[in-house]
C-alpha atoms as a PDB file:
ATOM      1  CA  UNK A   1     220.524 -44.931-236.044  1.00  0.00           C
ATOM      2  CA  UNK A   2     218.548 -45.878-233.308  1.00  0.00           C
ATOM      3  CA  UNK A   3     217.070 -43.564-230.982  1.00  0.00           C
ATOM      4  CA  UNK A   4     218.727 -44.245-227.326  1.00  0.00           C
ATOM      5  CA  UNK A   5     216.081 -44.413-224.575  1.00  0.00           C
ATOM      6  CA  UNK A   6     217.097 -43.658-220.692  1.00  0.00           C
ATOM      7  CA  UNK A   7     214.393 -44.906-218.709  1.00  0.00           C
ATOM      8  CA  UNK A   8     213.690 -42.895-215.127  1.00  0.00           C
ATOM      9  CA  UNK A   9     211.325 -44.489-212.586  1.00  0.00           C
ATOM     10  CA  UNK A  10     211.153 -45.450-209.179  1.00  0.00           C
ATOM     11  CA  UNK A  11     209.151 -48.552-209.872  1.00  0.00           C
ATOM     12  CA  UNK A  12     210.853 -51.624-211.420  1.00  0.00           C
ATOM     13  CA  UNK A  13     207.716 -53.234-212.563  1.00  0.00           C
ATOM     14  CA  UNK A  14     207.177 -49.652-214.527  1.00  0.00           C
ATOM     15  CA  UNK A  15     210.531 -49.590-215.959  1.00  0.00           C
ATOM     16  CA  UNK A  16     210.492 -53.242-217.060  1.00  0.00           C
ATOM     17  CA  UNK A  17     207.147 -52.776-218.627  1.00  0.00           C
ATOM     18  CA  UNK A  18     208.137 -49.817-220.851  1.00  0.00           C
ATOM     19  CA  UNK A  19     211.454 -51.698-221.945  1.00  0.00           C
ATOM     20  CA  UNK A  20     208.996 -54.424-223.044  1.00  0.00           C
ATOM     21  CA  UNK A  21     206.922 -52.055-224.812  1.00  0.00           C
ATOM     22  CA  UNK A  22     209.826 -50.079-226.888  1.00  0.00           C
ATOM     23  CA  UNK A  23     211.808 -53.090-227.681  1.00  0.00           C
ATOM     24  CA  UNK A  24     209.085 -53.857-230.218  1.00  0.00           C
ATOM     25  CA  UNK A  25     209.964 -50.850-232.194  1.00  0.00           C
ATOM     26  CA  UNK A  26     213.270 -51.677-234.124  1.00  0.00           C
ATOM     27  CA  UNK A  27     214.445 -47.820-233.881  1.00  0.00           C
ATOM     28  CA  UNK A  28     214.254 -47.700-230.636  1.00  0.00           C
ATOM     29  CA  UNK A  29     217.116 -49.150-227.945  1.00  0.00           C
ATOM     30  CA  UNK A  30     216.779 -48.641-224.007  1.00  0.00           C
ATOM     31  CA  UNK A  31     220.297 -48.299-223.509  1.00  0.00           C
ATOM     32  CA  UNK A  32     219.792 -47.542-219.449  1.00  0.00           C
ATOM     33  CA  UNK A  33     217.655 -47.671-216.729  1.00  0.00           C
ATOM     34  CA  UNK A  34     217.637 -45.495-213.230  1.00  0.00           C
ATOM     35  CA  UNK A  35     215.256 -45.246-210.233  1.00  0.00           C
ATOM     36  CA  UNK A  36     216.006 -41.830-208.809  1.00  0.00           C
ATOM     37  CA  UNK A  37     217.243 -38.207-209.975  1.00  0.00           C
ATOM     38  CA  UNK A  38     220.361 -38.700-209.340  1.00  0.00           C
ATOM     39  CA  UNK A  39     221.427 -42.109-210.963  1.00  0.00           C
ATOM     40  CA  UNK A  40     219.100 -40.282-213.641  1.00  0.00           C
ATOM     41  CA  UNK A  41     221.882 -37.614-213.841  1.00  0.00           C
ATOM     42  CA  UNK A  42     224.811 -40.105-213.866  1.00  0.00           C
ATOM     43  CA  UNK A  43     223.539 -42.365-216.009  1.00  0.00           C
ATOM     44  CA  UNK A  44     222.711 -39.516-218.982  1.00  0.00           C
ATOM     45  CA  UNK A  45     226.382 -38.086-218.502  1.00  0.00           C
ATOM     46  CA  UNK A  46     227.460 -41.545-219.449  1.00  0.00           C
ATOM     47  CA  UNK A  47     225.254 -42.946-222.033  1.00  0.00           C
ATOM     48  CA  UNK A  48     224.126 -39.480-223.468  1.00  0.00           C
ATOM     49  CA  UNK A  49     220.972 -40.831-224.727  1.00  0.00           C
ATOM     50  CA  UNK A  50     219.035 -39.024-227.150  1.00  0.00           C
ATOM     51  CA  UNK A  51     215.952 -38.914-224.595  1.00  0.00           C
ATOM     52  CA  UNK A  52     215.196 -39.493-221.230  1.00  0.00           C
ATOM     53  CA  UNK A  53     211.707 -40.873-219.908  1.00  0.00           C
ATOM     54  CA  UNK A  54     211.686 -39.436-216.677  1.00  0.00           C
ATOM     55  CA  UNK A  55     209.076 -39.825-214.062  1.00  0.00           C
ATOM     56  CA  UNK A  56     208.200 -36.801-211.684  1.00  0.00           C
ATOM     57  CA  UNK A  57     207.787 -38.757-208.486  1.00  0.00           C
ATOM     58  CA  UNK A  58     210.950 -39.807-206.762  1.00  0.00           C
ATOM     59  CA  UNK A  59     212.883 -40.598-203.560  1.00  0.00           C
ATOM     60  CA  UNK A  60     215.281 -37.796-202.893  1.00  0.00           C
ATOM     61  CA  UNK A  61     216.283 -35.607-206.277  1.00  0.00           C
ATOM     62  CA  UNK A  62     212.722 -36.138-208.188  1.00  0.00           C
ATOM     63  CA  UNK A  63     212.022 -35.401-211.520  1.00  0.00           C
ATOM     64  CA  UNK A  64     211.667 -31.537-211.983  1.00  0.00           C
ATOM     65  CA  UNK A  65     214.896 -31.445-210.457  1.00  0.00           C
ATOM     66  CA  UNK A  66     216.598 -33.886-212.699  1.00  0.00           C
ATOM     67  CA  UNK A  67     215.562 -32.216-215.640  1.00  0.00           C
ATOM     68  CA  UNK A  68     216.719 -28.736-214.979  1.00  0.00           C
ATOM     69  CA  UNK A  69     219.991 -30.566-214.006  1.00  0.00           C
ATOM     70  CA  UNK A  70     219.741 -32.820-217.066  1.00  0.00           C
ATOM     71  CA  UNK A  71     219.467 -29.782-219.247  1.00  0.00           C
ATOM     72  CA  UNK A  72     222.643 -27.610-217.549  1.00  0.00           C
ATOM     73  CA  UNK A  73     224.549 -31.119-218.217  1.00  0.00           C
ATOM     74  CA  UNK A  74     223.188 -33.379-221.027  1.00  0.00           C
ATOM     75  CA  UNK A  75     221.776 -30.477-223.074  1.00  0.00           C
ATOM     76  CA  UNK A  76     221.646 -32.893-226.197  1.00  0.00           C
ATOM     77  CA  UNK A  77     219.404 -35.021-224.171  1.00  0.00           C
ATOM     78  CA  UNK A  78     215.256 -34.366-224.678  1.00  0.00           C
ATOM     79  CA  UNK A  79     213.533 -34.686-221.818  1.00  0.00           C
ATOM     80  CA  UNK A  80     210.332 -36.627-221.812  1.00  0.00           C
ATOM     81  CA  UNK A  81     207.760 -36.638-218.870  1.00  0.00           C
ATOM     82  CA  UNK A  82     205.776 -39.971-218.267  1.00  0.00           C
ATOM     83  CA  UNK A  83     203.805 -39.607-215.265  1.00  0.00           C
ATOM     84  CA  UNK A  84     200.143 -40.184-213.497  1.00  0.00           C
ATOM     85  CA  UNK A  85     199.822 -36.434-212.458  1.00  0.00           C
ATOM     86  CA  UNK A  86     198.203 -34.485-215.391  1.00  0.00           C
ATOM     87  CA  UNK A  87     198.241 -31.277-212.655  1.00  0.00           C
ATOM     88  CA  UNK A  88     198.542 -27.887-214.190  1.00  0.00           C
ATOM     89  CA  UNK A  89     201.513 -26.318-211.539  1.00  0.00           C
ATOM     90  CA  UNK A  90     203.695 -29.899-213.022  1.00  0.00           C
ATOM     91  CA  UNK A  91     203.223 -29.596-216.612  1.00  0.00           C
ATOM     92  CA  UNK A  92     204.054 -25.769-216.290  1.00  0.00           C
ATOM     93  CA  UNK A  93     207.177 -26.557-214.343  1.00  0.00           C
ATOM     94  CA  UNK A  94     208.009 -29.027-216.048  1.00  0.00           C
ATOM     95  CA  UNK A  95     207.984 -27.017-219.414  1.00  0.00           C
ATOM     96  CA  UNK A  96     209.497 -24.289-217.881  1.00  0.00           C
ATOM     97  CA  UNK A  97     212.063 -26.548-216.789  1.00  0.00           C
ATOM     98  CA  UNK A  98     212.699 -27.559-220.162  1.00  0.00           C
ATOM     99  CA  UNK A  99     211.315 -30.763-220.967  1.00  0.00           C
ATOM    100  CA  UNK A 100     210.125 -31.466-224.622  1.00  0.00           C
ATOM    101  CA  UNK A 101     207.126 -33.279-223.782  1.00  0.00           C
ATOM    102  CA  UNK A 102     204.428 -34.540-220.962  1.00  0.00           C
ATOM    103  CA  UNK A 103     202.736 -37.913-221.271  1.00  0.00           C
ATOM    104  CA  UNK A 104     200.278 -39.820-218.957  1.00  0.00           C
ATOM    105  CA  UNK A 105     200.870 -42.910-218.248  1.00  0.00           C
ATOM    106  CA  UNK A 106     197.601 -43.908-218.924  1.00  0.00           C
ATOM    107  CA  UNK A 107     198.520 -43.565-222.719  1.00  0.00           C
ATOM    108  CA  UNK A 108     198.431 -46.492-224.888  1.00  0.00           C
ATOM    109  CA  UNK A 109     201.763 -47.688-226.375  1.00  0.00           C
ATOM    110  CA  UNK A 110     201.450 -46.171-229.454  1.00  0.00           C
ATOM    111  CA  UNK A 111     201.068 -42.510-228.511  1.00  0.00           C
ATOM    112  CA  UNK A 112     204.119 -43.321-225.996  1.00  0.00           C
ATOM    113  CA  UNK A 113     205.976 -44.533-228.710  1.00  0.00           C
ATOM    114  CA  UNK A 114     204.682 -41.160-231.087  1.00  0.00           C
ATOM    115  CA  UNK A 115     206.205 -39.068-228.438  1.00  0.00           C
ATOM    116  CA  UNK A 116     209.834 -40.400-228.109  1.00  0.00           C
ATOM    117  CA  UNK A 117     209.570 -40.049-232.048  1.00  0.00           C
ATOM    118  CA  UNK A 118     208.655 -36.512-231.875  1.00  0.00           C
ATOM    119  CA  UNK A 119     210.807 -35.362-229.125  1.00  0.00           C
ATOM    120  CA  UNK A 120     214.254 -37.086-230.353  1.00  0.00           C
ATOM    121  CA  UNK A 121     213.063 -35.076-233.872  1.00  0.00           C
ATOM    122  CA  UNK A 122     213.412 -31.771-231.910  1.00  0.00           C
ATOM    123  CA  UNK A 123     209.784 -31.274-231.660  1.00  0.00           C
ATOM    124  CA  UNK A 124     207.421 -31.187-228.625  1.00  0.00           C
ATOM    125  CA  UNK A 125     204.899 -33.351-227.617  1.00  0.00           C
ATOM    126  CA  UNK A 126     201.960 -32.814-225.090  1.00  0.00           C
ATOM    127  CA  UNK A 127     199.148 -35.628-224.369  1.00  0.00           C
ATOM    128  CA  UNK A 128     196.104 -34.203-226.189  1.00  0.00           C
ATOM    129  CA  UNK A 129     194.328 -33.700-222.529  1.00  0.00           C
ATOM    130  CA  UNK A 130     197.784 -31.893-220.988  1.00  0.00           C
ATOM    131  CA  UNK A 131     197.771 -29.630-224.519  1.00  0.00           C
ATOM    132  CA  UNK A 132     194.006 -28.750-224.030  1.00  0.00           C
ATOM    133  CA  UNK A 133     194.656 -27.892-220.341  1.00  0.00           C
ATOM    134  CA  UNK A 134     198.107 -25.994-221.675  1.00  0.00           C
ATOM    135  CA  UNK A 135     196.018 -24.056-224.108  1.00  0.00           C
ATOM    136  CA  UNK A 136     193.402 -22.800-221.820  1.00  0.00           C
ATOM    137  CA  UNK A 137     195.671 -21.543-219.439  1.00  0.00           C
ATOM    138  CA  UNK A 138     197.388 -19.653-221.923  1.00  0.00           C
ATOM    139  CA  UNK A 139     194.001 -18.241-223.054  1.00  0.00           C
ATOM    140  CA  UNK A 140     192.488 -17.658-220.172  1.00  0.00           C
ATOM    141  CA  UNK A 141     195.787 -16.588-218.081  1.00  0.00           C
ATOM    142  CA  UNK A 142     195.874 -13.070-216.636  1.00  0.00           C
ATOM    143  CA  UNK A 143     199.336 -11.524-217.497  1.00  0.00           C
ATOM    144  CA  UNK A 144     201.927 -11.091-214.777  1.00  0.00           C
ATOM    145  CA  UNK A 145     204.838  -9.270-214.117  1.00  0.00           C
ATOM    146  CA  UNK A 146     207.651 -11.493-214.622  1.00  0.00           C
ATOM    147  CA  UNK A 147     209.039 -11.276-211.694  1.00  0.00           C
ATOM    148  CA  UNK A 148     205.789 -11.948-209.700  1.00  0.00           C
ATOM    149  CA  UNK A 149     206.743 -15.336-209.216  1.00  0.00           C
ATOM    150  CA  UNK A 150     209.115 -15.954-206.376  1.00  0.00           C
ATOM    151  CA  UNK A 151     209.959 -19.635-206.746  1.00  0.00           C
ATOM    152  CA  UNK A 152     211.421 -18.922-210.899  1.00  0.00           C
ATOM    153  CA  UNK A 153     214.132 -16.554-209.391  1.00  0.00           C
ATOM    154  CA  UNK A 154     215.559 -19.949-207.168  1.00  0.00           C
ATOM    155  CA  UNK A 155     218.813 -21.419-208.646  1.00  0.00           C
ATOM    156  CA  UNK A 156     218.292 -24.599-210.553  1.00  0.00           C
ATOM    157  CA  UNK A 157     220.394 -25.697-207.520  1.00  0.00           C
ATOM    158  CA  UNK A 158     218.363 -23.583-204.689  1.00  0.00           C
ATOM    159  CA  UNK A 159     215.208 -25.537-206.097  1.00  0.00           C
ATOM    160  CA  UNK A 160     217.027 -28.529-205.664  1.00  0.00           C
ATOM    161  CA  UNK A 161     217.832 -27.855-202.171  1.00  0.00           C
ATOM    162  CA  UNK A 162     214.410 -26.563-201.317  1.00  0.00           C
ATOM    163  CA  UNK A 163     212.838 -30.107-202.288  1.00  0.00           C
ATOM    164  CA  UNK A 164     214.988 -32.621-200.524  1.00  0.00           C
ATOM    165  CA  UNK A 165     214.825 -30.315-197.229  1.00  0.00           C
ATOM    166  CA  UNK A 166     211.272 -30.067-197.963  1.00  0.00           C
ATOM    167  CA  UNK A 167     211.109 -33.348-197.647  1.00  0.00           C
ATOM    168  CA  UNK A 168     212.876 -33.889-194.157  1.00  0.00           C
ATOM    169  CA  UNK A 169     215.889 -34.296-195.093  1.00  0.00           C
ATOM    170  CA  UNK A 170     219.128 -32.836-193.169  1.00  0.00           C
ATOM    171  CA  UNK A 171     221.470 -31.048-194.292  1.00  0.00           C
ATOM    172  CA  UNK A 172     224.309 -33.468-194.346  1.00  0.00           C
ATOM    173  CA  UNK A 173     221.788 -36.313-196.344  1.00  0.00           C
ATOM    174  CA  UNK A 174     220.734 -33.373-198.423  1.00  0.00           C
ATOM    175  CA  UNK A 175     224.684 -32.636-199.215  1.00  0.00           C
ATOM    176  CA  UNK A 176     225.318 -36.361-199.788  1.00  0.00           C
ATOM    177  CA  UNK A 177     222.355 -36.564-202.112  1.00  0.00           C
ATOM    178  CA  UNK A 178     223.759 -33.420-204.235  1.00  0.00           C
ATOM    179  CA  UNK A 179     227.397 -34.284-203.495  1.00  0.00           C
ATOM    180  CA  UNK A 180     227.958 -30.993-201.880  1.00  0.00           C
ATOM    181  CA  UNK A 181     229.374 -30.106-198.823  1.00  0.00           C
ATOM    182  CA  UNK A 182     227.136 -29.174-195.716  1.00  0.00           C
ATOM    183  CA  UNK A 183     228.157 -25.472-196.124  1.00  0.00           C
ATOM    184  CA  UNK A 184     227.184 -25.125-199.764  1.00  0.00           C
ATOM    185  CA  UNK A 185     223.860 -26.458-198.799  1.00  0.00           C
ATOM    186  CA  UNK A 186     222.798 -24.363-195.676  1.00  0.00           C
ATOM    187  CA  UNK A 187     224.476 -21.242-198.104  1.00  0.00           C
ATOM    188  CA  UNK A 188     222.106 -22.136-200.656  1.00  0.00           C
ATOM    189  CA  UNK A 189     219.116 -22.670-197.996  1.00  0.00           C
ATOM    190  CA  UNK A 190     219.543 -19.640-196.327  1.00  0.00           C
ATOM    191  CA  UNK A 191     219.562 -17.865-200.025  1.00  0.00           C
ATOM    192  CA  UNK A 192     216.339 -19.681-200.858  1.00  0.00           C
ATOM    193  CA  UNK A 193     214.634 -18.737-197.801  1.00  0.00           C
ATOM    194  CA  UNK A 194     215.618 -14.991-197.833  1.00  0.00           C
ATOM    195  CA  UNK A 195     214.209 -14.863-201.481  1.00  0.00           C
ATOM    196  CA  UNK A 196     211.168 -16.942-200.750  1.00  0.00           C
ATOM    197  CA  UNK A 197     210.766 -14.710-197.516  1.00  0.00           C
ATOM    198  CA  UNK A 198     210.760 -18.469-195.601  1.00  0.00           C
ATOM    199  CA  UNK A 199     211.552 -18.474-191.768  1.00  0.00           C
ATOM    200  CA  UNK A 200     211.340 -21.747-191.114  1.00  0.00           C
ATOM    201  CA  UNK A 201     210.909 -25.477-192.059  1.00  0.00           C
ATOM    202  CA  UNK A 202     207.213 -25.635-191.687  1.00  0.00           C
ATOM    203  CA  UNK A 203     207.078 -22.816-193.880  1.00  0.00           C
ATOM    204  CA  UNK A 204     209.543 -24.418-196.157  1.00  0.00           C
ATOM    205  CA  UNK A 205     207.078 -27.318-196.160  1.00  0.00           C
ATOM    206  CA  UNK A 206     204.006 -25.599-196.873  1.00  0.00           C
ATOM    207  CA  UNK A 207     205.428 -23.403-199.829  1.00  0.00           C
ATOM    208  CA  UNK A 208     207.020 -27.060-201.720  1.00  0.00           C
ATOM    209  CA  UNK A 209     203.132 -28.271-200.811  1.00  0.00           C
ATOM    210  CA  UNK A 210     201.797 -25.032-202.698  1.00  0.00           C
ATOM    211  CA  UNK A 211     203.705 -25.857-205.739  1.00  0.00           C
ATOM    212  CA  UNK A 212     202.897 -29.308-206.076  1.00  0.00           C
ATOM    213  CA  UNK A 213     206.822 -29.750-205.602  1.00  0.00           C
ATOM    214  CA  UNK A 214     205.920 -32.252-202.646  1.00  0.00           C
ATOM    215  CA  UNK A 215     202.992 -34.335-201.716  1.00  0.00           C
ATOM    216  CA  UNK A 216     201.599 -35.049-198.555  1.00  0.00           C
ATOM    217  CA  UNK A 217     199.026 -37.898-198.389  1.00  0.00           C
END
């Protein structure tokens, strides 16, 4: 059987590329394609692929919060990360979040190709520079309480929320995006920003910045 491939970018040109590149392995089949999170998330609950390519930057729900979706729903489903940021705070969220493996897309083909192999076997793959920097970390890492870090006791849907008002949006776009009502999300803002000890949207803004879950150029 072949392994069933949803592709996640925001870029066409990207995605078309990569379907050119898999559909010269035989035992692999692209069966879908989406641009954001959230087609991400409706396009896995109806192909159930085996893996999911997903990139990390998006427009509205972006990667990291796809995947901790992706995992609550499609749990079958292995999460792969292709992306340009090789950043230390993504590949631990990332992880954390559940994904199998983290590749750069400055990988050639083959190693792309070695990846999607070893995640849809149940294994995990990191790009030889993202395992070095992994591995030092964990070496090198002074240990923490586990409850030092704020952000990790969020809701997979709180994090959600924090990220798309993060990034300007209001609360009724924010409970489109989700498809939520506008109570549910300013109940689960209002949570995030008591735990986070947040008091208002520039603060909300400079906490996503601090964990590299938005970027501002």
């Amino acid at each position: 059987m072949p392994v069933r491939i949803l592709l996640v970018d925001d870029h066409a040109l990207m995605r078309e590329g990569i379907k050119a590149l898999l559909a010269t392995e035989p035992w692999i089949d692209v069966v879908g394609e989406a641009a954001d999170g959230l087609a991400a998330i409706r396009e896995a609950e109806r192909l159930v692929p085996d893996v999911v390519v997903m990139d990390i930057a998006m427009p509205g729900l972006g990667g990291l919060e796809a995947t901790l979706e992706l995992r609550a729903r499609v749990p079958h489903a292995r999460i792969l990360v292709l992306t340009q940021y090789d950043d230390r705070e993504y590949v631990h969220r990332f992880l954390k979040a559940g994904a199998a493996g983290y590749v750069l897309k400055k990988a050639v083909g083959s190693e792309l190709c070695a990846a999607i192999r070893a995640v849809a076997d149940g294994q995990s793959f990191l790009y030889p520079p993202i395992a070095a920097k992994v591995l030092e970390d964990y070496v090198h890492a002074p240990k923490r309480d586990a409850g030092e870090d704020q952000y990790e006791r969020l809701t997979a849907r709180e994090k959600q929320v924090l990220k798309l008002i993060a990034e300007g949006n209001t609360s009724r776009r924010t409970a489109d995006l989700l498809c939520i009502s506008v109570k549910t999300v300013m109940g689960h803002r209002a949570n995030l920003m008591e735990k986070l000890d947040l008091h208002n949207q520039s603060d909300v803004v400079r906490f996503a910045v601090s964990r590299g879950l938005i970027r501002v150029d």
